[in-house]
PDBML (XML) file of the C-alpha atoms, coordinates in Angstrom:
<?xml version="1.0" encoding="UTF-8" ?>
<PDBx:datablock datablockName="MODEL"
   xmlns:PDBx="http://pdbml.pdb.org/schema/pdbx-v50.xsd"
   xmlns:xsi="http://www.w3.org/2001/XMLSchema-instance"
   xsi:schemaLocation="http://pdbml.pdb.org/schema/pdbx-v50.xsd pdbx-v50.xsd">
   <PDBx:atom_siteCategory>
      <PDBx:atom_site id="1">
         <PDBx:B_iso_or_equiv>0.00</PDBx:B_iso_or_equiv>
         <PDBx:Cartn_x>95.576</PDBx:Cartn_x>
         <PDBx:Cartn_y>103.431</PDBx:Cartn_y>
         <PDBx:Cartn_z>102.427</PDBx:Cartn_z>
         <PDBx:auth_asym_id>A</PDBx:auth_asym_id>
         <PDBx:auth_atom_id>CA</PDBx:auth_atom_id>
         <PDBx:auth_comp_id>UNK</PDBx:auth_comp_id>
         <PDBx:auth_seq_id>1</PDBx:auth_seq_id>
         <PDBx:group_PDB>ATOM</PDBx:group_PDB>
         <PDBx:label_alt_id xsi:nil="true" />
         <PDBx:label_asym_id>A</PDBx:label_asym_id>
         <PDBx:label_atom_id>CA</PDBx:label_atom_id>
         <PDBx:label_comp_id>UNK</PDBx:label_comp_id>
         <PDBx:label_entity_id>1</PDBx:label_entity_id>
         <PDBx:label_seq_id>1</PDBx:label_seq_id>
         <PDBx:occupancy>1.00</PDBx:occupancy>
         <PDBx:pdbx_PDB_model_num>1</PDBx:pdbx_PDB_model_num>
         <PDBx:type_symbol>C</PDBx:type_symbol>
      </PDBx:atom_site>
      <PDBx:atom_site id="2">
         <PDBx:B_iso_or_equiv>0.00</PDBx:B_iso_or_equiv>
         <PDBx:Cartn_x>98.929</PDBx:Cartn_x>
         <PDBx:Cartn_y>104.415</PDBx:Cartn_y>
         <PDBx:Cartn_z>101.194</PDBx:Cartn_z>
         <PDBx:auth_asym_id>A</PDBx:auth_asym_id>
         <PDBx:auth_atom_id>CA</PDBx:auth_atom_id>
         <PDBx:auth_comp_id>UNK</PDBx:auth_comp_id>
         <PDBx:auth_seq_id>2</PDBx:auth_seq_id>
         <PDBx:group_PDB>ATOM</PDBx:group_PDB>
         <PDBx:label_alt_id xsi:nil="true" />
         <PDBx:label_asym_id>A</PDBx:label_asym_id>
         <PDBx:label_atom_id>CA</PDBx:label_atom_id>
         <PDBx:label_comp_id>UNK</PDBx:label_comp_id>
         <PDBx:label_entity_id>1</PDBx:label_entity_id>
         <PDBx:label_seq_id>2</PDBx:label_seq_id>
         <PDBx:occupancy>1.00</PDBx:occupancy>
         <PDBx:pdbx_PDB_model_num>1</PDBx:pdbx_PDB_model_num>
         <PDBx:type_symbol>C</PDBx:type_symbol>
      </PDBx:atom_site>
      <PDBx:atom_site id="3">
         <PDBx:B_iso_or_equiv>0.00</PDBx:B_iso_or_equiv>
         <PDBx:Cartn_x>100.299</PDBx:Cartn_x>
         <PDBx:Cartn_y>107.896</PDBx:Cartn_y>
         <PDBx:Cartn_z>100.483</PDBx:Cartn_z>
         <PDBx:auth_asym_id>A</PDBx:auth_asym_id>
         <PDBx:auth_atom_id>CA</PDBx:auth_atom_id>
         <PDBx:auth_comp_id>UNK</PDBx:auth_comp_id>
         <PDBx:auth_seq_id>3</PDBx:auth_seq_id>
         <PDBx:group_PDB>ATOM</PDBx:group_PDB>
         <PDBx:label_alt_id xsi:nil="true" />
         <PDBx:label_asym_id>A</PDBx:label_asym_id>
         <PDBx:label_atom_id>CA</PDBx:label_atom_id>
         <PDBx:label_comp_id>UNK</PDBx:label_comp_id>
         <PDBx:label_entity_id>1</PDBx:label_entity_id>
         <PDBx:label_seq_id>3</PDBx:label_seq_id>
         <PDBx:occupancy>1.00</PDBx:occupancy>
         <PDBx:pdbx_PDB_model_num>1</PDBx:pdbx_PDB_model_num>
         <PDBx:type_symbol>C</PDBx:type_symbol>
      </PDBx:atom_site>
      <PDBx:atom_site id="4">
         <PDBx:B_iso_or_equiv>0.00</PDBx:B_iso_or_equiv>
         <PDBx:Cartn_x>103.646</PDBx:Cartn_x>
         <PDBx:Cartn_y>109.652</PDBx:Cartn_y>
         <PDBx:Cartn_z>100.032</PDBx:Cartn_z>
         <PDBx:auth_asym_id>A</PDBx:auth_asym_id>
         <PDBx:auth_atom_id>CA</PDBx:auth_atom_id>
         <PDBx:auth_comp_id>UNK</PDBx:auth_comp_id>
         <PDBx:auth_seq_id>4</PDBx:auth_seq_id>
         <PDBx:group_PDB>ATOM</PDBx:group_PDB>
         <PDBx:label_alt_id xsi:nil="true" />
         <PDBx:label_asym_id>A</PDBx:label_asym_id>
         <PDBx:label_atom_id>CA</PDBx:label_atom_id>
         <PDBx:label_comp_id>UNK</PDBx:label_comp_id>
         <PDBx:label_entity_id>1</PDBx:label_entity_id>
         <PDBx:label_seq_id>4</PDBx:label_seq_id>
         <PDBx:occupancy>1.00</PDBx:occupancy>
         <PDBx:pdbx_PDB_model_num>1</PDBx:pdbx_PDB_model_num>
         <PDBx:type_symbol>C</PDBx:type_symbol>
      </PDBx:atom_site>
      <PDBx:atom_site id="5">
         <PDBx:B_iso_or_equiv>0.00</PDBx:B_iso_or_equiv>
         <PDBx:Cartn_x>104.691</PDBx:Cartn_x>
         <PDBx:Cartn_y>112.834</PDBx:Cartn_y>
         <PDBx:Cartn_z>101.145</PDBx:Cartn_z>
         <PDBx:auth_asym_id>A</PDBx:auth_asym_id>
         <PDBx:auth_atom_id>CA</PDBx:auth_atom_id>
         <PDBx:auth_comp_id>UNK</PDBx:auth_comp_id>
         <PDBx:auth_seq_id>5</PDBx:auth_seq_id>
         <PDBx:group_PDB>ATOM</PDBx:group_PDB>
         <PDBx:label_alt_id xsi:nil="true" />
         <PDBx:label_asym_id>A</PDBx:label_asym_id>
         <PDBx:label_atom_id>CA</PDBx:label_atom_id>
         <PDBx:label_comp_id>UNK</PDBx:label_comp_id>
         <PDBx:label_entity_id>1</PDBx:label_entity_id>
         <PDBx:label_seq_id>5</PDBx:label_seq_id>
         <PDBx:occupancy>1.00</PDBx:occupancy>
         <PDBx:pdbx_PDB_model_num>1</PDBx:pdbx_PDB_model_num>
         <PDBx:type_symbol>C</PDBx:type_symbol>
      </PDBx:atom_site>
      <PDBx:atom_site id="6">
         <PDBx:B_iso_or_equiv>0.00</PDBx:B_iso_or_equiv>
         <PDBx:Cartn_x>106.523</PDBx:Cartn_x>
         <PDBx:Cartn_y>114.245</PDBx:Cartn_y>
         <PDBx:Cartn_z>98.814</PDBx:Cartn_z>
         <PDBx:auth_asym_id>A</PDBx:auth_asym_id>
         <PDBx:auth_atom_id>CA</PDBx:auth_atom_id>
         <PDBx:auth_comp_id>UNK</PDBx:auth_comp_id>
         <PDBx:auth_seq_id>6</PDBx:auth_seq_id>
         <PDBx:group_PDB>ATOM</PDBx:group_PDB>
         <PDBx:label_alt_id xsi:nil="true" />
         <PDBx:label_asym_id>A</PDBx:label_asym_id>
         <PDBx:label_atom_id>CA</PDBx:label_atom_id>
         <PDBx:label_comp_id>UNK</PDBx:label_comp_id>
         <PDBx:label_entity_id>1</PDBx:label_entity_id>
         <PDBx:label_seq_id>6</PDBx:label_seq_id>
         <PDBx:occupancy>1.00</PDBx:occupancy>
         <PDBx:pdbx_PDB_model_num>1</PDBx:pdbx_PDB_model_num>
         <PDBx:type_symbol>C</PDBx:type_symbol>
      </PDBx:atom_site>
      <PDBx:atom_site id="7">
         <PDBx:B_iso_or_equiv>0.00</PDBx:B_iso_or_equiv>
         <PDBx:Cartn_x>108.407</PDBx:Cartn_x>
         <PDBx:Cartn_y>117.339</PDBx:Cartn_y>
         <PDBx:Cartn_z>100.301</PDBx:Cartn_z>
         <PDBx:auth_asym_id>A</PDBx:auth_asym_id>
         <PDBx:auth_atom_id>CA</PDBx:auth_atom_id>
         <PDBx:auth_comp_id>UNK</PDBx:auth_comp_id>
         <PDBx:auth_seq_id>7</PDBx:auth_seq_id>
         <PDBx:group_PDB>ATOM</PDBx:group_PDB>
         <PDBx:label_alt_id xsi:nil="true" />
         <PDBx:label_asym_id>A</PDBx:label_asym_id>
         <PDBx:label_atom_id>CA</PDBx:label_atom_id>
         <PDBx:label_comp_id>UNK</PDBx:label_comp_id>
         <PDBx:label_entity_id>1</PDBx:label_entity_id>
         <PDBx:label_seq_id>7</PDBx:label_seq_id>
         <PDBx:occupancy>1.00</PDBx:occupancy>
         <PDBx:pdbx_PDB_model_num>1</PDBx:pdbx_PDB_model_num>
         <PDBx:type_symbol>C</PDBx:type_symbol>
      </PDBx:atom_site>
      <PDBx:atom_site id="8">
         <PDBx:B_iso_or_equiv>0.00</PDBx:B_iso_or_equiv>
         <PDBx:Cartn_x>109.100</PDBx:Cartn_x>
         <PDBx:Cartn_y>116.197</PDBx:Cartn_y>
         <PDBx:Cartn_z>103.178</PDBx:Cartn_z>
         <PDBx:auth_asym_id>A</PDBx:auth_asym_id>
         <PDBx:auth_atom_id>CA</PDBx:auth_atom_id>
         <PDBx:auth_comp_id>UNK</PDBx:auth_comp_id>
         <PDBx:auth_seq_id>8</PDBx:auth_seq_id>
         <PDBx:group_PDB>ATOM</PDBx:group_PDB>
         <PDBx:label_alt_id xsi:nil="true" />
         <PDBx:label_asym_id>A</PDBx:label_asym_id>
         <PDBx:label_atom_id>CA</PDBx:label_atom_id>
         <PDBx:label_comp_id>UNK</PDBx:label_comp_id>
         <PDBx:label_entity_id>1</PDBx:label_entity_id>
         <PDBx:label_seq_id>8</PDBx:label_seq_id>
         <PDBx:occupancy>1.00</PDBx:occupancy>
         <PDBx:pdbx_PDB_model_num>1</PDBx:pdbx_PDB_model_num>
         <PDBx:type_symbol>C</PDBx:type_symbol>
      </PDBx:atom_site>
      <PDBx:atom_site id="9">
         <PDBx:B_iso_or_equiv>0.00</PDBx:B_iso_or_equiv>
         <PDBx:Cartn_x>113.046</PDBx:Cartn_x>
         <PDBx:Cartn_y>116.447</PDBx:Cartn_y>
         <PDBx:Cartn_z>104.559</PDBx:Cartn_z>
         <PDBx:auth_asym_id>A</PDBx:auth_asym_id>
         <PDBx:auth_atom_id>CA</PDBx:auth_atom_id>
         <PDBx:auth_comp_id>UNK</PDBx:auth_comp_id>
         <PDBx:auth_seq_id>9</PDBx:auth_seq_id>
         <PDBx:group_PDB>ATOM</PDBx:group_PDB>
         <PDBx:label_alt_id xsi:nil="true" />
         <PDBx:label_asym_id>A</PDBx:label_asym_id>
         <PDBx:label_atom_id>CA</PDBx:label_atom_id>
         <PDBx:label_comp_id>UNK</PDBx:label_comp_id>
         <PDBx:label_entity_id>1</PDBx:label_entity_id>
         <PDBx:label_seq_id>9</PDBx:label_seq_id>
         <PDBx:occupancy>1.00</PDBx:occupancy>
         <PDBx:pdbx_PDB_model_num>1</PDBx:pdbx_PDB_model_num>
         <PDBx:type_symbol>C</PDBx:type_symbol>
      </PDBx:atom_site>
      <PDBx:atom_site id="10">
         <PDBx:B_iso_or_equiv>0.00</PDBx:B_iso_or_equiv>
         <PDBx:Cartn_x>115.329</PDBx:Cartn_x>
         <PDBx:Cartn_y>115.321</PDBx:Cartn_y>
         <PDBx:Cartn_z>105.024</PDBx:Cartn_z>
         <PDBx:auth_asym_id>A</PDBx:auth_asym_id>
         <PDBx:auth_atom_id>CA</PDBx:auth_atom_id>
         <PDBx:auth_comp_id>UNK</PDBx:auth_comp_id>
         <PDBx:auth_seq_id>10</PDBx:auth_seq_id>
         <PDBx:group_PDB>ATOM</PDBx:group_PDB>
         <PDBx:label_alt_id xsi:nil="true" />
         <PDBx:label_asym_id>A</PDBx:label_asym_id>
         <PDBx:label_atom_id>CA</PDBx:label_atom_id>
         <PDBx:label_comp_id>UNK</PDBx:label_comp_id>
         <PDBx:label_entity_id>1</PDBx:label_entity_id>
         <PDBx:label_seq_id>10</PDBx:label_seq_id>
         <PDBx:occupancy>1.00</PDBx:occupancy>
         <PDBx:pdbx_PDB_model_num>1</PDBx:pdbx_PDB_model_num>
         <PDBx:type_symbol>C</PDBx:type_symbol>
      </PDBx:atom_site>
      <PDBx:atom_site id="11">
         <PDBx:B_iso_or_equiv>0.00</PDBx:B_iso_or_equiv>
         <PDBx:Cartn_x>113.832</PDBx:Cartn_x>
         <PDBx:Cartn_y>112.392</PDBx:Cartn_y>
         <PDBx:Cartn_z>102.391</PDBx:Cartn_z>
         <PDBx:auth_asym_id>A</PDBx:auth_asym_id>
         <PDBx:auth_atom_id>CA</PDBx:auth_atom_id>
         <PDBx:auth_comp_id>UNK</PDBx:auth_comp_id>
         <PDBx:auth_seq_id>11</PDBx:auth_seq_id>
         <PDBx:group_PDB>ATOM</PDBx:group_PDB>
         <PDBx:label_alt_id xsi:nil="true" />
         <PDBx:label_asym_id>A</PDBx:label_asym_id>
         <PDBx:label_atom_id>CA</PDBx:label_atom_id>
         <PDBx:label_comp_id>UNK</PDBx:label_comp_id>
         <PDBx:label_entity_id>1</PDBx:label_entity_id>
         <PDBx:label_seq_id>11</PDBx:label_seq_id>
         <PDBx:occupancy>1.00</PDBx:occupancy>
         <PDBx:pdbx_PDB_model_num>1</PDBx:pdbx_PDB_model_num>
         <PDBx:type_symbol>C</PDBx:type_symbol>
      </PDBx:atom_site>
      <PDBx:atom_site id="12">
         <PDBx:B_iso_or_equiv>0.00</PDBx:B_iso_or_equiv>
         <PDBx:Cartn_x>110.141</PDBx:Cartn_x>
         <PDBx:Cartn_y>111.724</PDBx:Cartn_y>
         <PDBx:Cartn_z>100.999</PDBx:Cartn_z>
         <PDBx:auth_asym_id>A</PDBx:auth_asym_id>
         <PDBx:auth_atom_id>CA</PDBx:auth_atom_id>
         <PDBx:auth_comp_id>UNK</PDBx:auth_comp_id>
         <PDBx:auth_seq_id>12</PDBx:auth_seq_id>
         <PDBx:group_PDB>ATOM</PDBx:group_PDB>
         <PDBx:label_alt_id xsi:nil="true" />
         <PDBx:label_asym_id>A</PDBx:label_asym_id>
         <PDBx:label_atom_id>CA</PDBx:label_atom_id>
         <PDBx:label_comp_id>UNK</PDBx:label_comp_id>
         <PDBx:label_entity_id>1</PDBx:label_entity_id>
         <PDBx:label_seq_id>12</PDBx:label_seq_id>
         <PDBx:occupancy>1.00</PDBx:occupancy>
         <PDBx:pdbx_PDB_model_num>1</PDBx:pdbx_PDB_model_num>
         <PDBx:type_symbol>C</PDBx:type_symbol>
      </PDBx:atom_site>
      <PDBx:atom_site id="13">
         <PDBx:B_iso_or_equiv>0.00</PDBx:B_iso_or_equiv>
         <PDBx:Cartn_x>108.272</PDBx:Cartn_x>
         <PDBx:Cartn_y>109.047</PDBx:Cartn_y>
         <PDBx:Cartn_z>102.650</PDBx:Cartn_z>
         <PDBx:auth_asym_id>A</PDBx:auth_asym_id>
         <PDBx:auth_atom_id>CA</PDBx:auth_atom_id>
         <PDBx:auth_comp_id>UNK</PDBx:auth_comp_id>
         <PDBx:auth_seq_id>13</PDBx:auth_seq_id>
         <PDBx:group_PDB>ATOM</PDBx:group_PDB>
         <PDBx:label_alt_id xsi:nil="true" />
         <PDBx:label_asym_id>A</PDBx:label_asym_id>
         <PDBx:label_atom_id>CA</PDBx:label_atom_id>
         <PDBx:label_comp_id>UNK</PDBx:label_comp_id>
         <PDBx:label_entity_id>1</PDBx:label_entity_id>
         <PDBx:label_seq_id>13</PDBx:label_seq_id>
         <PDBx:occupancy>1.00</PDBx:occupancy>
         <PDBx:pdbx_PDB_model_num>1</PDBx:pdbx_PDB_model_num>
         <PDBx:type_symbol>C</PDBx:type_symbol>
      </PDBx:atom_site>
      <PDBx:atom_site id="14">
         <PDBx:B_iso_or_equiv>0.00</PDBx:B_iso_or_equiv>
         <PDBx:Cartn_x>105.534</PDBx:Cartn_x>
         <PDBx:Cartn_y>106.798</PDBx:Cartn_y>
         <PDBx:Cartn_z>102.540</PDBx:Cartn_z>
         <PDBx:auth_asym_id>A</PDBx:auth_asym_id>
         <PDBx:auth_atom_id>CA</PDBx:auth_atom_id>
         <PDBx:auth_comp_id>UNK</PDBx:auth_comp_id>
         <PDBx:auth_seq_id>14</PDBx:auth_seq_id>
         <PDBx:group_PDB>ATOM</PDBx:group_PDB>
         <PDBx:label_alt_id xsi:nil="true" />
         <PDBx:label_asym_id>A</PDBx:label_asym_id>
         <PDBx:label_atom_id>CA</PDBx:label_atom_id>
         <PDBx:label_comp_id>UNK</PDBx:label_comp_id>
         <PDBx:label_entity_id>1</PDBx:label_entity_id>
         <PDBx:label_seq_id>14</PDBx:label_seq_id>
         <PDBx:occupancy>1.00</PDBx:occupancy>
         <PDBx:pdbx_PDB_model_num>1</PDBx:pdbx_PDB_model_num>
         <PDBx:type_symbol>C</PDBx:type_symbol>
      </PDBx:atom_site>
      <PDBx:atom_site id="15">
         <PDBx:B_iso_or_equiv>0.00</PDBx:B_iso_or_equiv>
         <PDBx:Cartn_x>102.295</PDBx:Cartn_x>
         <PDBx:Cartn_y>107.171</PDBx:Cartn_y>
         <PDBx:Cartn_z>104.801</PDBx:Cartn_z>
         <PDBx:auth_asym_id>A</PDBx:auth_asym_id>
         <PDBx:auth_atom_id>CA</PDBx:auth_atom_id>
         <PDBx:auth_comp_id>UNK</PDBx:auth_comp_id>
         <PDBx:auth_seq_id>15</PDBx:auth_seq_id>
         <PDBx:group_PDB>ATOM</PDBx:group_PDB>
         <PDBx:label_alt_id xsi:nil="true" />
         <PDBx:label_asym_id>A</PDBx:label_asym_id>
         <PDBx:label_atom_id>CA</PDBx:label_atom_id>
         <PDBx:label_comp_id>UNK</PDBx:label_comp_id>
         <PDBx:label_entity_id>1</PDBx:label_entity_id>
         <PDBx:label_seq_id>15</PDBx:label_seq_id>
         <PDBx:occupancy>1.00</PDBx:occupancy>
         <PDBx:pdbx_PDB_model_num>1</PDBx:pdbx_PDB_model_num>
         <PDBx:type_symbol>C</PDBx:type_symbol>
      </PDBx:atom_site>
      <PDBx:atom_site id="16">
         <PDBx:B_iso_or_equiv>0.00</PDBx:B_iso_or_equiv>
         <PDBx:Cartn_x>99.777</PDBx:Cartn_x>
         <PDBx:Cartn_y>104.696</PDBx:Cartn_y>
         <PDBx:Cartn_z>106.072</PDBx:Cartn_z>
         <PDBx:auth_asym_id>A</PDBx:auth_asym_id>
         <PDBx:auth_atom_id>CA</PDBx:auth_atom_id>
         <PDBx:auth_comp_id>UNK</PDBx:auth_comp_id>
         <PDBx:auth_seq_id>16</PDBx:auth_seq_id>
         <PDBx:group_PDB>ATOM</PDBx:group_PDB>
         <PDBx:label_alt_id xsi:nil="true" />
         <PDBx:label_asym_id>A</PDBx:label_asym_id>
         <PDBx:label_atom_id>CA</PDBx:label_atom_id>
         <PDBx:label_comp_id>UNK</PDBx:label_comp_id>
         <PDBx:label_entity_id>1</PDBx:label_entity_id>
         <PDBx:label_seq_id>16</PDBx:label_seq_id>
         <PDBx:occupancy>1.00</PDBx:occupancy>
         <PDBx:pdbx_PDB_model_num>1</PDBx:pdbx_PDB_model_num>
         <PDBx:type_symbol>C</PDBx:type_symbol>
      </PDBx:atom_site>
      <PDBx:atom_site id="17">
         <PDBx:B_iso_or_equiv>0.00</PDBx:B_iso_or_equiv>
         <PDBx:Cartn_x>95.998</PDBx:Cartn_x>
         <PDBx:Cartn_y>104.433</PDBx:Cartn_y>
         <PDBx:Cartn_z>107.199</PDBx:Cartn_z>
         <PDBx:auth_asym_id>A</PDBx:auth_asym_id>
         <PDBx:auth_atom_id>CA</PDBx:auth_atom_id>
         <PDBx:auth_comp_id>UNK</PDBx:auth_comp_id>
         <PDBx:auth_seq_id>17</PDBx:auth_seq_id>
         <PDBx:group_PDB>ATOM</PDBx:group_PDB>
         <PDBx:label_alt_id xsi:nil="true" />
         <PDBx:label_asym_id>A</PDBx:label_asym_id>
         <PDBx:label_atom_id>CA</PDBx:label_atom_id>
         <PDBx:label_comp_id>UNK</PDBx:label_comp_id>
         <PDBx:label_entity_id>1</PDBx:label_entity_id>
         <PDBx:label_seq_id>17</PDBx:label_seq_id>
         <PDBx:occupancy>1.00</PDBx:occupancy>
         <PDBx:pdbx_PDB_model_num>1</PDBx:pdbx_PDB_model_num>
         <PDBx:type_symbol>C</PDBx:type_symbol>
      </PDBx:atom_site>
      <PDBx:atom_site id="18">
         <PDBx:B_iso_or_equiv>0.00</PDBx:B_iso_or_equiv>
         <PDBx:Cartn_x>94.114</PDBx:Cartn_x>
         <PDBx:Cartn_y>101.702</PDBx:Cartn_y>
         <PDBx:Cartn_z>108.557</PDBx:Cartn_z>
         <PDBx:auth_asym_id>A</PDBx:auth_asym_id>
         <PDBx:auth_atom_id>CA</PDBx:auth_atom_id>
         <PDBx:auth_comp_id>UNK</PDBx:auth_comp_id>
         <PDBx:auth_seq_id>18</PDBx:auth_seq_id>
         <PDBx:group_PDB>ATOM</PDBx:group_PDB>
         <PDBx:label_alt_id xsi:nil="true" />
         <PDBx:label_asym_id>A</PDBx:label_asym_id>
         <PDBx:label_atom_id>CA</PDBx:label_atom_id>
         <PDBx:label_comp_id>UNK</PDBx:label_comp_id>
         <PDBx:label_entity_id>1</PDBx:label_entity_id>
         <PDBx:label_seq_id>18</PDBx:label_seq_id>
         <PDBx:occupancy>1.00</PDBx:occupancy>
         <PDBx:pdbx_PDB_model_num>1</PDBx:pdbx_PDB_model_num>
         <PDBx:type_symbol>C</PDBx:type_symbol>
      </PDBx:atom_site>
      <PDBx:atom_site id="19">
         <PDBx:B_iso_or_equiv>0.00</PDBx:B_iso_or_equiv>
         <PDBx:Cartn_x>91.000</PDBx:Cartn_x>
         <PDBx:Cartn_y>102.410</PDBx:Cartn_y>
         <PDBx:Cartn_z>108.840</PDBx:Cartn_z>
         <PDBx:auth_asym_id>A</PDBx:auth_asym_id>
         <PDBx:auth_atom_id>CA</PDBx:auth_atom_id>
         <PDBx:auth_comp_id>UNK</PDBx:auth_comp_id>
         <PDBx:auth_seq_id>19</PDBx:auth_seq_id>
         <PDBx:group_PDB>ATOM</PDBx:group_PDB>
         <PDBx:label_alt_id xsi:nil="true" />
         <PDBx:label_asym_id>A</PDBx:label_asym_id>
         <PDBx:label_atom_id>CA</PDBx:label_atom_id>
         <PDBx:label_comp_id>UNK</PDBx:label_comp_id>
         <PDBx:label_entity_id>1</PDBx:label_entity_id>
         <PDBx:label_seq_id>19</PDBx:label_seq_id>
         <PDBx:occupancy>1.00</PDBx:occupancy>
         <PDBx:pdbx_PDB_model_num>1</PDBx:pdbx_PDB_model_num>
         <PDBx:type_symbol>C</PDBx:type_symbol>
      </PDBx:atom_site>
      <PDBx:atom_site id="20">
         <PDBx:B_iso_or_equiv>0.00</PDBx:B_iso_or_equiv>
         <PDBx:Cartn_x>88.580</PDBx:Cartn_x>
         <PDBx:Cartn_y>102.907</PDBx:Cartn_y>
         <PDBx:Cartn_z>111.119</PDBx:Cartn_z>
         <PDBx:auth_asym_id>A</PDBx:auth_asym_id>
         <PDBx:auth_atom_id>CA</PDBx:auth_atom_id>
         <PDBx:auth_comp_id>UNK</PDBx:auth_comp_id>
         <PDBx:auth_seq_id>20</PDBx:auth_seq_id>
         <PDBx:group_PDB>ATOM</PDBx:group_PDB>
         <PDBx:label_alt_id xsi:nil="true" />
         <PDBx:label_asym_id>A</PDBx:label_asym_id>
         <PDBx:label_atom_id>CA</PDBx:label_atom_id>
         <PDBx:label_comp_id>UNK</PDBx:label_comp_id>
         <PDBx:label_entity_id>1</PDBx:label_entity_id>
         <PDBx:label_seq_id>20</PDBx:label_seq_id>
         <PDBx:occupancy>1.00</PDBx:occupancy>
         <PDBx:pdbx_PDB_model_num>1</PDBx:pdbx_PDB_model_num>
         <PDBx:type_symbol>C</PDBx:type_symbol>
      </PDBx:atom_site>
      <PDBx:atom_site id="21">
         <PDBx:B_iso_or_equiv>0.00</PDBx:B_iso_or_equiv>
         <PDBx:Cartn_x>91.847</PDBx:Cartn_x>
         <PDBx:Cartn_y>104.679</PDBx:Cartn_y>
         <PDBx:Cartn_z>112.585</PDBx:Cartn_z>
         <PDBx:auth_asym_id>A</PDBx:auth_asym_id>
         <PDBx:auth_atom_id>CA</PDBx:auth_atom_id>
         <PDBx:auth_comp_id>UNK</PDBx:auth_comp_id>
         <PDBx:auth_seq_id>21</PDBx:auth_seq_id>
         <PDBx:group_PDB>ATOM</PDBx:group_PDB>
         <PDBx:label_alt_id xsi:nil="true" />
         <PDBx:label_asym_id>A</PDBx:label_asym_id>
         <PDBx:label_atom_id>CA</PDBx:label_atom_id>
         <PDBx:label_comp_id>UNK</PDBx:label_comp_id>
         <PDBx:label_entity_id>1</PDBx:label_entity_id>
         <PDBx:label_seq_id>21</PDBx:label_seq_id>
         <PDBx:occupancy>1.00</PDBx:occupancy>
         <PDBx:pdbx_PDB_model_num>1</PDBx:pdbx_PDB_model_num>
         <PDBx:type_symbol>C</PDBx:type_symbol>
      </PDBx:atom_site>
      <PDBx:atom_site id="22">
         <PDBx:B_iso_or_equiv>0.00</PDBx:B_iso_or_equiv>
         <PDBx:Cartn_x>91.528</PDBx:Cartn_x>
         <PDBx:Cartn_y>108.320</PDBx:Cartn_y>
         <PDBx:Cartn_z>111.728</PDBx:Cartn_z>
         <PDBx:auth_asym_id>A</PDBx:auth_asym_id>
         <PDBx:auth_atom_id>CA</PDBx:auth_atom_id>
         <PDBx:auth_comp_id>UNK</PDBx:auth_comp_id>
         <PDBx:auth_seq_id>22</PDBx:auth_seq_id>
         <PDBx:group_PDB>ATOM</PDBx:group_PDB>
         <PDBx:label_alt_id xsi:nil="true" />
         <PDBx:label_asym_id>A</PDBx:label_asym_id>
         <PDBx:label_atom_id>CA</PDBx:label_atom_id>
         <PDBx:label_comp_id>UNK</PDBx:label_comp_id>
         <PDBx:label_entity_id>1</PDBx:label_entity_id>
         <PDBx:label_seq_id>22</PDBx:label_seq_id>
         <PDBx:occupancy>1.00</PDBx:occupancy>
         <PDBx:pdbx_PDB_model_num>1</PDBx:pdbx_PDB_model_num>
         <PDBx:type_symbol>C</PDBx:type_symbol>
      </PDBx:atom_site>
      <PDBx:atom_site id="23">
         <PDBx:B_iso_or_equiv>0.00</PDBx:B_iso_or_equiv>
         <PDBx:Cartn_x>96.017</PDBx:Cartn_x>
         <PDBx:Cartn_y>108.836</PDBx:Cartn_y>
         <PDBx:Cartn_z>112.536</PDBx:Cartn_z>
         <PDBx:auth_asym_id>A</PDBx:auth_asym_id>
         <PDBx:auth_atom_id>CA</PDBx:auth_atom_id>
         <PDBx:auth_comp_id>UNK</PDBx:auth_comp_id>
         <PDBx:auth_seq_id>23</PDBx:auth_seq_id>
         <PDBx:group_PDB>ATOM</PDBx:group_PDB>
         <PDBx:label_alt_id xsi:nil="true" />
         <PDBx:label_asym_id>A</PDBx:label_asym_id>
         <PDBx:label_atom_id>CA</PDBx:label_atom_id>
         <PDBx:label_comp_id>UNK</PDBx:label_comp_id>
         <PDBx:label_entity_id>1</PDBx:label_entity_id>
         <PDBx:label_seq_id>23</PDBx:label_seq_id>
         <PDBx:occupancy>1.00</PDBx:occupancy>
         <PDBx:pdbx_PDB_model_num>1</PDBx:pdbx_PDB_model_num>
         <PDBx:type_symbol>C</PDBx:type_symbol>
      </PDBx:atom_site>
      <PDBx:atom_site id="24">
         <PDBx:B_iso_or_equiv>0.00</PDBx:B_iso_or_equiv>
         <PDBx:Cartn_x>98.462</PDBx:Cartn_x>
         <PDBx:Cartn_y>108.225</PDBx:Cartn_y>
         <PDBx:Cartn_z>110.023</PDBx:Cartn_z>
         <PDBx:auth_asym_id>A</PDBx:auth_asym_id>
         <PDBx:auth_atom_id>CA</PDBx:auth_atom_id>
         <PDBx:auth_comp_id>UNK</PDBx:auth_comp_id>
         <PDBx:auth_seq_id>24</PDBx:auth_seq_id>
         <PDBx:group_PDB>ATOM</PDBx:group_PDB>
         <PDBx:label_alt_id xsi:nil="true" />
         <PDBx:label_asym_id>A</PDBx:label_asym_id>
         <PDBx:label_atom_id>CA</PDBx:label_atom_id>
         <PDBx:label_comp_id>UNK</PDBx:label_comp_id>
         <PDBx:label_entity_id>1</PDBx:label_entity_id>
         <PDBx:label_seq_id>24</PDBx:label_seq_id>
         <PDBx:occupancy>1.00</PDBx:occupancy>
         <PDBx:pdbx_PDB_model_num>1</PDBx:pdbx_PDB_model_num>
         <PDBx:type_symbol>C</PDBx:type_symbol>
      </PDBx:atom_site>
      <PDBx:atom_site id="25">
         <PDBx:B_iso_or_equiv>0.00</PDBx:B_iso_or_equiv>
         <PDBx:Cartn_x>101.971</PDBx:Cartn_x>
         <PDBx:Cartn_y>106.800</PDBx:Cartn_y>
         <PDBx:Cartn_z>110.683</PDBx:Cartn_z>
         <PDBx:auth_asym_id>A</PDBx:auth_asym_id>
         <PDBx:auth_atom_id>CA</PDBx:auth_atom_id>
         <PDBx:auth_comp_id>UNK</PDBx:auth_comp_id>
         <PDBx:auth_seq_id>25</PDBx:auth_seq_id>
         <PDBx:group_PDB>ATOM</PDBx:group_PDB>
         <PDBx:label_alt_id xsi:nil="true" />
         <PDBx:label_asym_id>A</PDBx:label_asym_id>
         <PDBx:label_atom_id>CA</PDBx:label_atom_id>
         <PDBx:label_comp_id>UNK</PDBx:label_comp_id>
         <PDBx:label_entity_id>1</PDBx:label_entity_id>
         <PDBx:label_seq_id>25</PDBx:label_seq_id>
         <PDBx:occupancy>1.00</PDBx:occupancy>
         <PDBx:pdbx_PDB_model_num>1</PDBx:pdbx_PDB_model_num>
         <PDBx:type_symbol>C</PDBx:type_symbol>
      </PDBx:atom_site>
   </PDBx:atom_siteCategory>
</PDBx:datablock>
């Protein structure tokens, strides 16, 4: 899974998820 955070600073970024993992990076 793939998601962006768009507000983030100082630039927006792209998240990940792997499941089973339940933590982001």
């Amino acid at each position: 899974l793939f998601f962006s955070d768009n507000a983030s600073s100082p630039s927006e970024r792209i998240w990940k998820l792997v499941p089973p993992s339940t933590t982001p990076s």
